[in-house]
N, C-alpha and C. Protein backbone atom coordinates (compact mmCIF):
# COMPACT_ATOMS: atom_id res chain seq x y z
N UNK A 1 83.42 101.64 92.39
CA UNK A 1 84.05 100.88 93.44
C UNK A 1 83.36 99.52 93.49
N UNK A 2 84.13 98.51 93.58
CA UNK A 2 83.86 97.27 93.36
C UNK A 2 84.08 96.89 95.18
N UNK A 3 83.00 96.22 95.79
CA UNK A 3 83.12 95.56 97.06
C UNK A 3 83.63 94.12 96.66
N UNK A 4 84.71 93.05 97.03
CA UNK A 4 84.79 91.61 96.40
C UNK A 4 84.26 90.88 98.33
N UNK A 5 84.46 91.88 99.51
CA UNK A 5 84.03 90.87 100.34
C UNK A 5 84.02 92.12 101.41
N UNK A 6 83.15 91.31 102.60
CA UNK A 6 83.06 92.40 103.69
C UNK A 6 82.62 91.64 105.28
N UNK A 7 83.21 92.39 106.08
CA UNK A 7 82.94 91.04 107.44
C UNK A 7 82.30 92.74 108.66
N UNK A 8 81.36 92.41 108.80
CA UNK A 8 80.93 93.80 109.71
C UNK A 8 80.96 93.19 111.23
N UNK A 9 81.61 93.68 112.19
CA UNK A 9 81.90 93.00 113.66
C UNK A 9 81.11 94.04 114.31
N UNK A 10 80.98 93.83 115.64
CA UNK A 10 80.65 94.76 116.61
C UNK A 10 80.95 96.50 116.93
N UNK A 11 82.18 96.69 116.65
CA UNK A 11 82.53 98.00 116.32
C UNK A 11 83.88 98.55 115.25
N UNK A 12 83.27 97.78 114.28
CA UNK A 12 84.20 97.79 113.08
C UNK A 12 83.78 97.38 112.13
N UNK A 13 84.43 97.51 110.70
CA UNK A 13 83.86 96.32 109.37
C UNK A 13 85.57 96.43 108.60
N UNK A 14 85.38 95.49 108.00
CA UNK A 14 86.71 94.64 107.53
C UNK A 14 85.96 94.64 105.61
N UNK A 15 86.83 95.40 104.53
CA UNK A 15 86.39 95.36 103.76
C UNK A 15 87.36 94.75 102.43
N UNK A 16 87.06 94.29 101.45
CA UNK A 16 88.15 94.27 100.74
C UNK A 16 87.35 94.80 99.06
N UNK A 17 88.18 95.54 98.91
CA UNK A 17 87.33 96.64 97.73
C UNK A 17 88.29 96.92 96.97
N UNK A 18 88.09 97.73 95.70
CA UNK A 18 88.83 97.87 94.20
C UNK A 18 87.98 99.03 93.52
N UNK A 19 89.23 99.49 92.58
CA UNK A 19 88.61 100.35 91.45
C UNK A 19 89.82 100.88 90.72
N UNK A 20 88.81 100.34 89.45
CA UNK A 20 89.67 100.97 88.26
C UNK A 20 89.53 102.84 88.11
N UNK A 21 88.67 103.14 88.48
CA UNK A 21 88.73 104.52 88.38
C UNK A 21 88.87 105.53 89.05
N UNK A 22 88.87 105.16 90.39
CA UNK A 22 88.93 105.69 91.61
C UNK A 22 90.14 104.92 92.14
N UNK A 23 91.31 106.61 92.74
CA UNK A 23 91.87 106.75 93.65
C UNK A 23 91.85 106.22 95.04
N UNK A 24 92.69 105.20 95.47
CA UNK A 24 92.53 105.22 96.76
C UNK A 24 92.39 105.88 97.59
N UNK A 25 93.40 107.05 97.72
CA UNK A 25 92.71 108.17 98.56
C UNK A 25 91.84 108.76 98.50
N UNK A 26 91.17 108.92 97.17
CA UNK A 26 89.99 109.50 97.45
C UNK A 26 88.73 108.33 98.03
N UNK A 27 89.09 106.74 97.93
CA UNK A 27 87.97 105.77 98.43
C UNK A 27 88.23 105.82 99.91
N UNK A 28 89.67 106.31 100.32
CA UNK A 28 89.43 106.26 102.54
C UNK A 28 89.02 107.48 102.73
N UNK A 29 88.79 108.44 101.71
CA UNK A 29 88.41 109.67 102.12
C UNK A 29 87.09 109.90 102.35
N UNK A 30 86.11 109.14 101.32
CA UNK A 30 84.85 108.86 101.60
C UNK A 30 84.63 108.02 102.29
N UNK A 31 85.31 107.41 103.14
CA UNK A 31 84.68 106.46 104.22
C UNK A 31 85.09 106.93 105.48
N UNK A 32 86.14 108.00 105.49
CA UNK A 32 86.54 108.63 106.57
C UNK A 32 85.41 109.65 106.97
N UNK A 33 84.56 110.22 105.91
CA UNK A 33 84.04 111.38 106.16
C UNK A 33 82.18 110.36 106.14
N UNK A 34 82.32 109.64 105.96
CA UNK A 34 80.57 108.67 105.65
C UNK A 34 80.77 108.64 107.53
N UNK A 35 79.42 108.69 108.04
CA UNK A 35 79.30 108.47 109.63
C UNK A 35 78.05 107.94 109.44
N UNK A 36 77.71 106.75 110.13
CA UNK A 36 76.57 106.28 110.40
C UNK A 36 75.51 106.96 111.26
């Protein structure tokens, strides 16, 4: 997964990301399930 930019706010982050090898669903799936 390639990050090209990212803006982190107060209770959110704004990302713009890519991949040649990876599924999108499987990249919101790991960020759905990642908890700080």
């Amino acid at each position: 997964m390639d990050v090209y930019a990212w803006c982190i706010m107060t209770s959110h982050i704004h990302l713009i990301i890519g991949s040649k090898t990876s599924k999108l669903r499987d990249i919101m799936h790991n960020f759905k399930v990642f908890r700080l």
